[in-house]
Structures are given as structure tokens and as C-alpha cells.
C-alpha atoms as a PDB file:
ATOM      1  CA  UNK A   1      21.913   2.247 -12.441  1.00  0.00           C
ATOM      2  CA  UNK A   2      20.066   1.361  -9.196  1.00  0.00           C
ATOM      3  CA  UNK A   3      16.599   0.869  -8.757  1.00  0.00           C
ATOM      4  CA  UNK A   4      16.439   4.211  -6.829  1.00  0.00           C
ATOM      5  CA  UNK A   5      17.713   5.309  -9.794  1.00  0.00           C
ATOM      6  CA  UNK A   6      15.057   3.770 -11.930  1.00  0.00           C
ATOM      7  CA  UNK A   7      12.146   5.040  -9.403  1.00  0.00           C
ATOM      8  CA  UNK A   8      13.491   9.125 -10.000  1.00  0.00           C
ATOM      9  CA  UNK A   9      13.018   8.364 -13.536  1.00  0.00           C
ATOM     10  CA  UNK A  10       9.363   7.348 -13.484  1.00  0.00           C
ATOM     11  CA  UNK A  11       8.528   9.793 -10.601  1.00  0.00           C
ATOM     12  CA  UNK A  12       7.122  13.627 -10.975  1.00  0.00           C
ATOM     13  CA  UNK A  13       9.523  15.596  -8.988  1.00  0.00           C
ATOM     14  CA  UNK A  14       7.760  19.182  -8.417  1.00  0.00           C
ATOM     15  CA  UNK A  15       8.987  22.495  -6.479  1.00  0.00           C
ATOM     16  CA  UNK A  16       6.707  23.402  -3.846  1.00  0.00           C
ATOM     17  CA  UNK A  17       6.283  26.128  -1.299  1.00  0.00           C
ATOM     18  CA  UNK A  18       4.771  26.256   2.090  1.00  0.00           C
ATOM     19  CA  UNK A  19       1.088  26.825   1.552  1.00  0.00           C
ATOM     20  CA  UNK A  20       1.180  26.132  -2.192  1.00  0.00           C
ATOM     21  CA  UNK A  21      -0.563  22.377  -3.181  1.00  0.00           C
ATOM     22  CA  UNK A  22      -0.337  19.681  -5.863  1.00  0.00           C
ATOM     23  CA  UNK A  23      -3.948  18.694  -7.583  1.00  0.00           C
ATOM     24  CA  UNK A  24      -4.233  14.539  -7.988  1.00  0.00           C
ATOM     25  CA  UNK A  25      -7.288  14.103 -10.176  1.00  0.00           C
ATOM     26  CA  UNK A  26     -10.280  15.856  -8.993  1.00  0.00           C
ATOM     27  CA  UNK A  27     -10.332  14.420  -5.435  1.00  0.00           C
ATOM     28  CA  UNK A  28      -6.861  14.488  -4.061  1.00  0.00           C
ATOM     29  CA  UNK A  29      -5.120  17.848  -3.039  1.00  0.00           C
ATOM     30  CA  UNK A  30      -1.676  17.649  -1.268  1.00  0.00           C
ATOM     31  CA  UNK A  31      -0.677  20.949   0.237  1.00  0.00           C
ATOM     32  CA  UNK A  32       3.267  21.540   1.353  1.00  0.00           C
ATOM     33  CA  UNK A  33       2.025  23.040   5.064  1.00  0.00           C
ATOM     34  CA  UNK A  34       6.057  23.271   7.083  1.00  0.00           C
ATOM     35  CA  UNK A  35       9.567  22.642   6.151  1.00  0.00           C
ATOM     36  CA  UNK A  36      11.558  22.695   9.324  1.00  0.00           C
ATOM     37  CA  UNK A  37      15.177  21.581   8.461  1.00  0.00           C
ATOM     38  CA  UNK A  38      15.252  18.469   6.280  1.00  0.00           C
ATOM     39  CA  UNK A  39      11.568  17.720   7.111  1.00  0.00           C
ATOM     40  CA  UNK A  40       8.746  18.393   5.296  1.00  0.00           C
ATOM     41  CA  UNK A  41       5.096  18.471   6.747  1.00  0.00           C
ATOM     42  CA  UNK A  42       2.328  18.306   4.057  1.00  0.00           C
ATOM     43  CA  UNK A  43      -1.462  17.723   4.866  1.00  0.00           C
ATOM     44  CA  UNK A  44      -3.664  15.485   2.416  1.00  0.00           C
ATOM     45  CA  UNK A  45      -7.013  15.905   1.592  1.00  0.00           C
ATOM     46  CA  UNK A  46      -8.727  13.071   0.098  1.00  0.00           C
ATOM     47  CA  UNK A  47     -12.002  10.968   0.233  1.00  0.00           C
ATOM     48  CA  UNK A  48     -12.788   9.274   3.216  1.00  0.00           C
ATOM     49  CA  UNK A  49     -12.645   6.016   1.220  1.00  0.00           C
ATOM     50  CA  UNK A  50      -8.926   6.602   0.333  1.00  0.00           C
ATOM     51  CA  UNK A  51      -6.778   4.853   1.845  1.00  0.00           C
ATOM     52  CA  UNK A  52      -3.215   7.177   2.886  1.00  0.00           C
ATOM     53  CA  UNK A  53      -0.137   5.642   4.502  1.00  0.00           C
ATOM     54  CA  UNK A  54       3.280   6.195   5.332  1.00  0.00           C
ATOM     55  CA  UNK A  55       5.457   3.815   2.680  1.00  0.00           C
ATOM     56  CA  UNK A  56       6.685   1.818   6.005  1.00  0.00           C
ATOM     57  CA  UNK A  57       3.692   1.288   7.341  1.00  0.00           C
ATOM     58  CA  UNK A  58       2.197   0.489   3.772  1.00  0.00           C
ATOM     59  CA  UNK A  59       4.979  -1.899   2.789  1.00  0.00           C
ATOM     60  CA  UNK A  60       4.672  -3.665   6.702  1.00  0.00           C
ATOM     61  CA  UNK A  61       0.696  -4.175   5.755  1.00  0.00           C
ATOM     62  CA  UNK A  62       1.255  -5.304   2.308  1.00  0.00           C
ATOM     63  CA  UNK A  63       4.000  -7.814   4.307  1.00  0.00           C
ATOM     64  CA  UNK A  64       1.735  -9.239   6.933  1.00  0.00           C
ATOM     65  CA  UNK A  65      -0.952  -9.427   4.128  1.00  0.00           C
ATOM     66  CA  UNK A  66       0.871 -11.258   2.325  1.00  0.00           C
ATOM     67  CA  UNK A  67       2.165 -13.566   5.006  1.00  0.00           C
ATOM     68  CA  UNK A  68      -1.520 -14.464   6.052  1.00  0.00           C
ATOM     69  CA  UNK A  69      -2.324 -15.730   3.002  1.00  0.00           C
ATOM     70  CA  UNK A  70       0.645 -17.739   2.493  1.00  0.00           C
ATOM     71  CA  UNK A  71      -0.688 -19.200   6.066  1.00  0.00           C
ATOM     72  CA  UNK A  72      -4.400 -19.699   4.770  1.00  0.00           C
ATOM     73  CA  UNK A  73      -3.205 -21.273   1.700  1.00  0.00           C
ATOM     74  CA  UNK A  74      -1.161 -23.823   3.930  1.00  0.00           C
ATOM     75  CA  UNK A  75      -3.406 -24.416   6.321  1.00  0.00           C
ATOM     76  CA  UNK A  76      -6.452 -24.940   3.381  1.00  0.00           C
ATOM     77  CA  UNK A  77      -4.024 -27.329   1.658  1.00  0.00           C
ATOM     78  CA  UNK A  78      -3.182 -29.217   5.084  1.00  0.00           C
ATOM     79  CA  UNK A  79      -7.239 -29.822   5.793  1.00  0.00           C
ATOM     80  CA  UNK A  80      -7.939 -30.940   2.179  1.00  0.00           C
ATOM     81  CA  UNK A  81      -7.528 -34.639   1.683  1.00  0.00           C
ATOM     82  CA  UNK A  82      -9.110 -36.956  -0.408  1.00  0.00           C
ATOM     83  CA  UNK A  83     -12.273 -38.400   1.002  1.00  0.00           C
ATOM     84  CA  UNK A  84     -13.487 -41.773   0.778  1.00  0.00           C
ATOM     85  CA  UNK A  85     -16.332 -42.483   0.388  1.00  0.00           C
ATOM     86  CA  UNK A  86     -18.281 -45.349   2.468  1.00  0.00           C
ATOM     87  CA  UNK A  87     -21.616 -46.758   2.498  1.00  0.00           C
ATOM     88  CA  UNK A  88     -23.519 -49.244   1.126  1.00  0.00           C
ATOM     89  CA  UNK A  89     -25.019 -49.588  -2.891  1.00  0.00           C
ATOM     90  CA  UNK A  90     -28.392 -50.002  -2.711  1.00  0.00           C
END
């Protein structure tokens, strides 16, 4: 069993025509609005806050998000050293 396998059988699969809309809590409403061959164009309405992606884009942000702080952490650890302290007692 694959892991797209494993995805189907946690997901919600639903029959939708055009015009008709799936309710996500109180605040999300995803309407089916044209199916033109193997395509399907739906419209999202949602709270400006909410953030909505593509998965491609979402995954290539999560990516370079990732990849930043992999370079922050590097370049924190790289600038800490021990320091020594000098002076004079007394």
C-alpha cells in the first residue's frame, strides 16, 4: 500500500456539482464553480487571515522555509564562540 494510498484513506472524498459548495467550519465555503474536461475550477471563500495555496506552491514555501532556517541556525552557530574574558581584577 502506497502512501497515496494511505492519504485516500484519511481524506473526505465528496460528489460535487457545478454551483453546489462544501461548508469547512463556520468560515470556510468551497464552491465547485467549472469542470471543463479533467479540470476542475472551484472558488474559496475564507477569512482574509487564511492563508490558501496551491499544494506546489505550499510545499515550495514550506521548502525554502525550511531551508532558511537551516541557514540561520548555521550561520548563529558559526558567530557563537566562546569569549574570553580580559581585564584587570581590581
Amino acid at each position: 500500500m502506497g502512501t497515496e494510498d494511505n492519504r485516500r484513506d484519511r481524506m473526505l472524498v465528496l460528489t460535487r456539482k457545478i454551483g453546489e459548495a462544501i461548508a469547512i467550519d463556520d468560515h470556510i465555503k468551497i464552491t465547485v464553480v467549472q469542470i471543463k474536461g479533467k479540470q476542475v475550477r472551484i472558488g474559496i471563500e475564507a477569512p482574509k487571515e487564511t492563508k490558501i495555496h496551491r499544494e506546489e506552491i505550499y510545499r515550495a514555501i514550506q521548502d525554502e522555509n525550511k531551508a532558511a532556517t537551516q541557514s540561520m541556525a548555521a550561520n548563529f552557530a558559526r558567530v557563537q564562540s566562546p569569549v574570553k574574558k580580559t581585564g584587570t581584577d581590581g
